[in-house]
N, C-alpha and C. Protein backbone atom coordinates (compact mmCIF):
# COMPACT_ATOMS: atom_id res chain seq x y z
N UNK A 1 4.71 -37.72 -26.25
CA UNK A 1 4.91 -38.52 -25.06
C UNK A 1 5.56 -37.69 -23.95
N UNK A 2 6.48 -36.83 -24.04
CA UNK A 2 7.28 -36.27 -23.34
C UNK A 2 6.08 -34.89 -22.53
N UNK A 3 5.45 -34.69 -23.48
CA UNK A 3 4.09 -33.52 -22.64
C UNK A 3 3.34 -34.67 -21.74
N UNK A 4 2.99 -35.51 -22.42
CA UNK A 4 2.27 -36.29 -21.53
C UNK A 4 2.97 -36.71 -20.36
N UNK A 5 4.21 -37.15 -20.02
CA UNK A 5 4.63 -37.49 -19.22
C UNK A 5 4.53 -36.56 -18.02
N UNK A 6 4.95 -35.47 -18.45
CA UNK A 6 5.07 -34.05 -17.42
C UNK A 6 3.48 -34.01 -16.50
N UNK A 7 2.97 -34.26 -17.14
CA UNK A 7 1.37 -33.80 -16.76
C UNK A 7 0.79 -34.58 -15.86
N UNK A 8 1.15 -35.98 -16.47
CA UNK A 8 0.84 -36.96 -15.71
C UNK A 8 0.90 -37.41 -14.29
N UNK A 9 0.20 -37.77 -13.16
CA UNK A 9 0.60 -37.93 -11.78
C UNK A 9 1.63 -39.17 -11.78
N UNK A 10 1.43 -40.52 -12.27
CA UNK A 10 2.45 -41.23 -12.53
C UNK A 10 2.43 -42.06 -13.70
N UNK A 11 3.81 -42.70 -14.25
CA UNK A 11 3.98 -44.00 -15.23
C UNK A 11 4.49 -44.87 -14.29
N UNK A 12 3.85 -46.09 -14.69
CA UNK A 12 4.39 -47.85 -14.50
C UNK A 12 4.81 -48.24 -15.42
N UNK A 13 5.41 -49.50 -15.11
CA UNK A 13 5.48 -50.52 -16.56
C UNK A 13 5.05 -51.63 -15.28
N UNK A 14 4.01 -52.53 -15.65
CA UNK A 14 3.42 -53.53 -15.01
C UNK A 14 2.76 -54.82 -15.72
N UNK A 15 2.27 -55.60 -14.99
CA UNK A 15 2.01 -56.91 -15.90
C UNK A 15 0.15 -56.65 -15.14
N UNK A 16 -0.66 -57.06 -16.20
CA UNK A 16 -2.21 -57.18 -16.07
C UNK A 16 -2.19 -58.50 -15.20
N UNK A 17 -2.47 -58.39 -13.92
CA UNK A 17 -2.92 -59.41 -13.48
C UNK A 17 -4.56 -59.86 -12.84
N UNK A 18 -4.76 -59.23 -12.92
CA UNK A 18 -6.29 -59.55 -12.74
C UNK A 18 -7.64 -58.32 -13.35
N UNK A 19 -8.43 -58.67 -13.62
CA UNK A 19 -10.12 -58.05 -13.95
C UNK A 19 -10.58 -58.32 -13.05
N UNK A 20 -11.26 -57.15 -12.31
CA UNK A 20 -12.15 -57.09 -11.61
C UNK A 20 -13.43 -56.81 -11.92
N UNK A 21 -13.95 -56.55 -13.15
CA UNK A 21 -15.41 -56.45 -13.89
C UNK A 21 -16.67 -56.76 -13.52
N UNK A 22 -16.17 -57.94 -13.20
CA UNK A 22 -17.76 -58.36 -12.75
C UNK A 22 -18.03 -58.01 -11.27
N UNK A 23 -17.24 -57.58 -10.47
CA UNK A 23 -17.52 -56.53 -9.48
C UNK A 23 -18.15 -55.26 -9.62
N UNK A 24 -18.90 -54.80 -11.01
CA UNK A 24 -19.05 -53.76 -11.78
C UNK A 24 -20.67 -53.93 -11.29
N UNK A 25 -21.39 -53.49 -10.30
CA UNK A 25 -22.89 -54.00 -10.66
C UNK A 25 -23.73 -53.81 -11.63
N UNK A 26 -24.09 -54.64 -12.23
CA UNK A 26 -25.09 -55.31 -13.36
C UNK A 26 -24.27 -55.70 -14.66
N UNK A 27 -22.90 -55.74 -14.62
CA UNK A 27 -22.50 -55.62 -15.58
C UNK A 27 -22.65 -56.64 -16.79
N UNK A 28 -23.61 -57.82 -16.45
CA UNK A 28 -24.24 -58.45 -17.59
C UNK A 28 -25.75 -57.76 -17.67
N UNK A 29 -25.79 -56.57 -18.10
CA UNK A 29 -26.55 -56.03 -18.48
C UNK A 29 -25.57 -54.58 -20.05
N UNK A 30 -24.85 -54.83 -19.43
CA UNK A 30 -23.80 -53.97 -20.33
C UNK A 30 -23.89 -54.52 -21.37
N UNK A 31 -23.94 -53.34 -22.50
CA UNK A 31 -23.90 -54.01 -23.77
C UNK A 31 -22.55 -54.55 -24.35
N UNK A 32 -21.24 -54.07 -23.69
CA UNK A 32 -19.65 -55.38 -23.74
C UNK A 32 -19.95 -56.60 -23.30
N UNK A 33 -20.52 -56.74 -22.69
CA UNK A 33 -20.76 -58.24 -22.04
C UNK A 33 -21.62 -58.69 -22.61
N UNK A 34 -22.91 -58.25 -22.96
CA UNK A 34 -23.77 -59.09 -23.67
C UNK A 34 -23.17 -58.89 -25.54
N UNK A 35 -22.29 -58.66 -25.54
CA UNK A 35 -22.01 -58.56 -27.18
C UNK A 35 -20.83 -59.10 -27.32
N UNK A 36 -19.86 -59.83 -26.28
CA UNK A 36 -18.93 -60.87 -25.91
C UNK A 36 -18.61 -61.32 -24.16
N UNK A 37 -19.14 -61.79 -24.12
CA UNK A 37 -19.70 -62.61 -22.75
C UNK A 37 -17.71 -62.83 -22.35
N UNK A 38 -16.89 -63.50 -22.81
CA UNK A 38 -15.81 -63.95 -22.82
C UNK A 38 -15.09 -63.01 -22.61
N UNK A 39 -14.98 -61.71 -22.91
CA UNK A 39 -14.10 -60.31 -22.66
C UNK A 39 -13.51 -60.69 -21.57
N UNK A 40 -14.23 -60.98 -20.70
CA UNK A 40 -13.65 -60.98 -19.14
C UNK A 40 -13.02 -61.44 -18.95
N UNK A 41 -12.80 -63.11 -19.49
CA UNK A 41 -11.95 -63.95 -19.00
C UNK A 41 -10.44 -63.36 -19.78
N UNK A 42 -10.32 -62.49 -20.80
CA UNK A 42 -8.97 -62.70 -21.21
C UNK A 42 -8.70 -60.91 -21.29
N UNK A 43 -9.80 -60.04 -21.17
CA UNK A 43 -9.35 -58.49 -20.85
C UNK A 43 -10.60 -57.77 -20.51
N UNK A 44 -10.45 -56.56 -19.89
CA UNK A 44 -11.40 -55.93 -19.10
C UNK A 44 -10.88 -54.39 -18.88
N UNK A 45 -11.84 -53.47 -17.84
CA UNK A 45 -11.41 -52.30 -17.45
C UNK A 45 -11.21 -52.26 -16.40
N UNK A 46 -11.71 -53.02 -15.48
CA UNK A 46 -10.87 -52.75 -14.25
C UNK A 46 -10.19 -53.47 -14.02
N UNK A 47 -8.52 -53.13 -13.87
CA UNK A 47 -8.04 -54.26 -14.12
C UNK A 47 -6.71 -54.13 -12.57
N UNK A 48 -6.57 -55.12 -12.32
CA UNK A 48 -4.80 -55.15 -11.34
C UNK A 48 -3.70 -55.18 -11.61
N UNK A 49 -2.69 -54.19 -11.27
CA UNK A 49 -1.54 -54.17 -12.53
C UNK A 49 -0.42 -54.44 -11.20
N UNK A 50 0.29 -55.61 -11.58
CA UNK A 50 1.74 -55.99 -10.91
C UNK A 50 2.85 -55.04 -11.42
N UNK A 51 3.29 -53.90 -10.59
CA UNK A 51 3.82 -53.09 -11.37
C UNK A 51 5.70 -53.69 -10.87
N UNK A 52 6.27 -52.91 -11.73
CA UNK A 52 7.56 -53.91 -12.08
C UNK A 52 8.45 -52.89 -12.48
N UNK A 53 8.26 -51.60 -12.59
CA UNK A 53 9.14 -50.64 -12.36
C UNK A 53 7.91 -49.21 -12.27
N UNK A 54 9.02 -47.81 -11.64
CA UNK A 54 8.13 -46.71 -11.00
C UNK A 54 8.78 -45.90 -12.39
N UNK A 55 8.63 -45.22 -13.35
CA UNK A 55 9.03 -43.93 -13.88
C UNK A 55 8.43 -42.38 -13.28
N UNK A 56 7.34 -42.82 -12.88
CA UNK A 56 7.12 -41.44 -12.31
C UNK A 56 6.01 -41.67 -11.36
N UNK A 57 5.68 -40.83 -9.78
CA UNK A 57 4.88 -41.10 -9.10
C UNK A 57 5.62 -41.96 -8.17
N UNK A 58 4.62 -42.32 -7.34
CA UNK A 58 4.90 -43.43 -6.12
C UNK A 58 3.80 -44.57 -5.90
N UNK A 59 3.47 -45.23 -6.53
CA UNK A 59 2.37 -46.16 -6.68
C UNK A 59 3.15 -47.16 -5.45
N UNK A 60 1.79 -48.29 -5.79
CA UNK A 60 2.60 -49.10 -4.78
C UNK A 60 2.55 -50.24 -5.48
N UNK A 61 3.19 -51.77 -4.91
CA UNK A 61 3.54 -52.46 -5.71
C UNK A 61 2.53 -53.21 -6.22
N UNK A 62 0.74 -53.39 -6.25
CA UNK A 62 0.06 -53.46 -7.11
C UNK A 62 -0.53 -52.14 -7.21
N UNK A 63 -1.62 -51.87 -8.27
CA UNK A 63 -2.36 -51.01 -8.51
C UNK A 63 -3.90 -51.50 -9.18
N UNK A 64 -4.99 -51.12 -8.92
CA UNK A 64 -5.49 -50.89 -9.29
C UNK A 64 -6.37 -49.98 -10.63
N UNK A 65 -6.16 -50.10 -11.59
CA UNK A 65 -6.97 -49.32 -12.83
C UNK A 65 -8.34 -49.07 -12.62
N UNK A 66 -8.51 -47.97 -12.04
CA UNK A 66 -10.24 -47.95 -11.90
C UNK A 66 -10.31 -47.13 -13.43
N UNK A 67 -11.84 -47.67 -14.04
CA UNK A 67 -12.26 -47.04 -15.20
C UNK A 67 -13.13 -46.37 -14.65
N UNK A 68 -13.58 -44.92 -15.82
CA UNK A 68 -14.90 -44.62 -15.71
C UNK A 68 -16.23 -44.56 -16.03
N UNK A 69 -16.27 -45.82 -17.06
CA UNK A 69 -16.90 -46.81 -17.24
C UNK A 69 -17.57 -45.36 -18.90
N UNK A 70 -16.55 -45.03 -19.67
CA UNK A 70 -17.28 -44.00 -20.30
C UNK A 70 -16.28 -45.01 -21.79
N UNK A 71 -16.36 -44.24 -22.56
CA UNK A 71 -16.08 -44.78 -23.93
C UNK A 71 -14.03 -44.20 -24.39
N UNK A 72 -14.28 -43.44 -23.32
CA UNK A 72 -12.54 -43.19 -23.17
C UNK A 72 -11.89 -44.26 -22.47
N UNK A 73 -12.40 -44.72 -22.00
CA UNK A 73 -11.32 -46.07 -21.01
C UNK A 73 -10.85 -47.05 -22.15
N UNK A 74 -9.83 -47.29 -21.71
CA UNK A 74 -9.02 -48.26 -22.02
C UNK A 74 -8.82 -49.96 -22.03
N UNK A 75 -9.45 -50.81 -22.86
CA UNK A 75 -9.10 -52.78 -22.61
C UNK A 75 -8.13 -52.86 -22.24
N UNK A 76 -7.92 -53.55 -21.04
CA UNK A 76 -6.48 -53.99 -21.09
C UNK A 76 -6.43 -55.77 -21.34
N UNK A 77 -5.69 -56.29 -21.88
CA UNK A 77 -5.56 -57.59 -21.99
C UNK A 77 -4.57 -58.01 -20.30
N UNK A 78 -5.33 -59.27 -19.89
CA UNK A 78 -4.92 -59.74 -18.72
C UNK A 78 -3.14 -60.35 -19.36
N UNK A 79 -2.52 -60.53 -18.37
CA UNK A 79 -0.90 -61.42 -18.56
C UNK A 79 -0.41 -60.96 -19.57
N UNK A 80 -0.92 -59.92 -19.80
CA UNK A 80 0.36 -58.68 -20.66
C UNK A 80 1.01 -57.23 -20.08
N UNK A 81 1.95 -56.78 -20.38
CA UNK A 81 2.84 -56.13 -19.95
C UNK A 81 2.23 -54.81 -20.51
N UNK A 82 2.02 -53.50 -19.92
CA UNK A 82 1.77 -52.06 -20.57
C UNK A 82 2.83 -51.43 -19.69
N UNK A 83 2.77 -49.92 -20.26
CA UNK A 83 3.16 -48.63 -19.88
C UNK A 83 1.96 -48.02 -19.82
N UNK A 84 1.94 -47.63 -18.55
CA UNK A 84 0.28 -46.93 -18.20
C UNK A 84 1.06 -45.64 -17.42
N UNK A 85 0.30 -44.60 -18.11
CA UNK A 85 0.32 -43.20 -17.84
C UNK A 85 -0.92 -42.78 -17.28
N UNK A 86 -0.70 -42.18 -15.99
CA UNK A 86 -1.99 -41.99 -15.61
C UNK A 86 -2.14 -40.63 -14.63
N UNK A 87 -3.61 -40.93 -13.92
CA UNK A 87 -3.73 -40.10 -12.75
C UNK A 87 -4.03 -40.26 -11.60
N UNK A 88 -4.28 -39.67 -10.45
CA UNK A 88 -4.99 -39.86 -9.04
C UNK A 88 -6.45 -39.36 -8.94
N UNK A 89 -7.42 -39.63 -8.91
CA UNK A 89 -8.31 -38.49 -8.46
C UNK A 89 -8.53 -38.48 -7.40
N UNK A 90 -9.35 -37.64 -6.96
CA UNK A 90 -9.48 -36.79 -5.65
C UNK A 90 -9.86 -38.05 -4.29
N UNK A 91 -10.80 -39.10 -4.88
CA UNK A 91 -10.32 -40.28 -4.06
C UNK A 91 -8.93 -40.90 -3.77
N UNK A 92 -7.80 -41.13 -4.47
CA UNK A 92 -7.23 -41.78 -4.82
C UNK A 92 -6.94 -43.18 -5.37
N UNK A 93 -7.77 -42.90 -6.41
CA UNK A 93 -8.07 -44.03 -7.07
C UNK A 93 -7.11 -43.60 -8.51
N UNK A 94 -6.42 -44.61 -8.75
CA UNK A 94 -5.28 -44.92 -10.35
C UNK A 94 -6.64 -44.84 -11.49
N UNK A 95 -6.12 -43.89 -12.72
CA UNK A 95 -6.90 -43.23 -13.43
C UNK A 95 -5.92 -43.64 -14.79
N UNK A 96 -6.24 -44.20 -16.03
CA UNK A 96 -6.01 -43.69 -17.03
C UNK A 96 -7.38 -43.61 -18.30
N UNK A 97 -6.70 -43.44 -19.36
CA UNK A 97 -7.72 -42.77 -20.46
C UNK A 97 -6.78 -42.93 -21.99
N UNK A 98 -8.06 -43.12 -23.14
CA UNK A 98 -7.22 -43.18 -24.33
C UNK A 98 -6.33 -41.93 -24.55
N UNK A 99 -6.59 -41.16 -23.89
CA UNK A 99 -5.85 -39.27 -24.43
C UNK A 99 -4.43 -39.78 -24.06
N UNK A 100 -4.23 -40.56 -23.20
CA UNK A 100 -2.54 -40.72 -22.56
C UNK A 100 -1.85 -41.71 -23.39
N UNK A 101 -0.64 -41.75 -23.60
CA UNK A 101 0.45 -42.34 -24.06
C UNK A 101 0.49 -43.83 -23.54
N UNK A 102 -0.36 -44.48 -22.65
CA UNK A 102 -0.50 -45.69 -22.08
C UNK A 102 -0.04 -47.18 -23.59
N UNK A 103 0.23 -47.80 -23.23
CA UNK A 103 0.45 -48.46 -24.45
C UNK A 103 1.37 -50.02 -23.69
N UNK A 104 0.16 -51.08 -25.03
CA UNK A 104 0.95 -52.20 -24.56
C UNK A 104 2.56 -52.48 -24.78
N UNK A 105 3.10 -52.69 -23.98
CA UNK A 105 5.00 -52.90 -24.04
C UNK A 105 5.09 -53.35 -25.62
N UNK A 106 6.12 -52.76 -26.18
CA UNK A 106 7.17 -52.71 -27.32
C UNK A 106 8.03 -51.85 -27.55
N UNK A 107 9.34 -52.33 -28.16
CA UNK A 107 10.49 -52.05 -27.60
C UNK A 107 10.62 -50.62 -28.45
N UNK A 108 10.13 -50.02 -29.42
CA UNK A 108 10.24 -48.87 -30.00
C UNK A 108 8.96 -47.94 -28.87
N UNK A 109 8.38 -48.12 -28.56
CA UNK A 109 7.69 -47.17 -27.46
C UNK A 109 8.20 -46.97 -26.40
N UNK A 110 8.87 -48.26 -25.66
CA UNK A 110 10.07 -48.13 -24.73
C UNK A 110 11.33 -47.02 -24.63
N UNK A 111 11.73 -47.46 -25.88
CA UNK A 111 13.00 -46.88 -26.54
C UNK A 111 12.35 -45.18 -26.22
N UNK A 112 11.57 -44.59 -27.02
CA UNK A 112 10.59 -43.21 -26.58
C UNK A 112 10.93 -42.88 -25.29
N UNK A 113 10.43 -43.80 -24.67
CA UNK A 113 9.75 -43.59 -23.25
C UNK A 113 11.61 -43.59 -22.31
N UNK A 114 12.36 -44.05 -22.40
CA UNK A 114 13.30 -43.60 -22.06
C UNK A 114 14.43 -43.03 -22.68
N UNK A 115 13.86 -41.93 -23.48
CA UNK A 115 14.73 -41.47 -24.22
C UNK A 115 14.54 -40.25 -23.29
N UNK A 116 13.14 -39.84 -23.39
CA UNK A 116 12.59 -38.91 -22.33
C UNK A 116 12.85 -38.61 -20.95
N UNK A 117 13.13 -39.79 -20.62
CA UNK A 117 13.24 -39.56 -18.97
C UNK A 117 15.08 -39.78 -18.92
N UNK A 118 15.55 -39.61 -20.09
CA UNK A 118 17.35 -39.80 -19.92
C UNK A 118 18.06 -41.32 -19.54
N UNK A 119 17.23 -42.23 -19.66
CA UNK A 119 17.42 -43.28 -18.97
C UNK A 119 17.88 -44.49 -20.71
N UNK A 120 19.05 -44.52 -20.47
CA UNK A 120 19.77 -45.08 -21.79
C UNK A 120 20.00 -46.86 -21.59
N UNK A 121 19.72 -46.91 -20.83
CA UNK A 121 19.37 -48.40 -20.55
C UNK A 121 18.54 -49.32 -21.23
């Protein structure tokens, strides 16, 4: 976690508030959607994250998760809480991927995650 962090452009801790998916064109042609139609309503990849504290970076107070629609992206479940480790790319578009330390909130990954950044709170 602690390599990953370094590398990383920024961490949040934020709440999933919205999927944007079906903004995805054709995406009922996708074989996620046609192999659970319902994904959407309760998790997705592109998703809006209410972020709720900065550990690293300067995001702003929502974000956007753009995927890249490849088999490394990440579900996120909507009205749940993560630690998302991520990147910028050259658009500036919010980037993460399974390779990163991203992970839904619990208090032993927490505990990690600010052990690292010195933060004993």
């Amino acid at each position: 976690m602690k390599d990953d962090f370094e590398t990383v452009d920024f961490v949040i801790k934020g709440e999933i508030i919205g999927i944007k998916d079906l903004g995805y064109p054709n995406i009922e042609n996708t074989l996620t959607y046609k192999l659970k139609r319902d994904y959407i309503e309760s998790s997705g990849y592109f998703v809006q994250v209410n972020v709720s504290e900065v550990f690293k970076g300067s995001p702003q107070d929502t974000v956007t998760i753009t995927p890249r629609w490849t088999n490394c992206d990440l579900l996120f479940e909507k009205n749940s809480e993560y630690i998302i480790f991520g990147y910028r790319d050259k658009d500036g578009n919010y980037r993460t991927n399974m390779c990163t330390n991203t992970f839904k909130m619990n208090s032993e990954d927490m505990s990690r995650l600010k052990a690292i950044i010195g933060d004993d709170n």
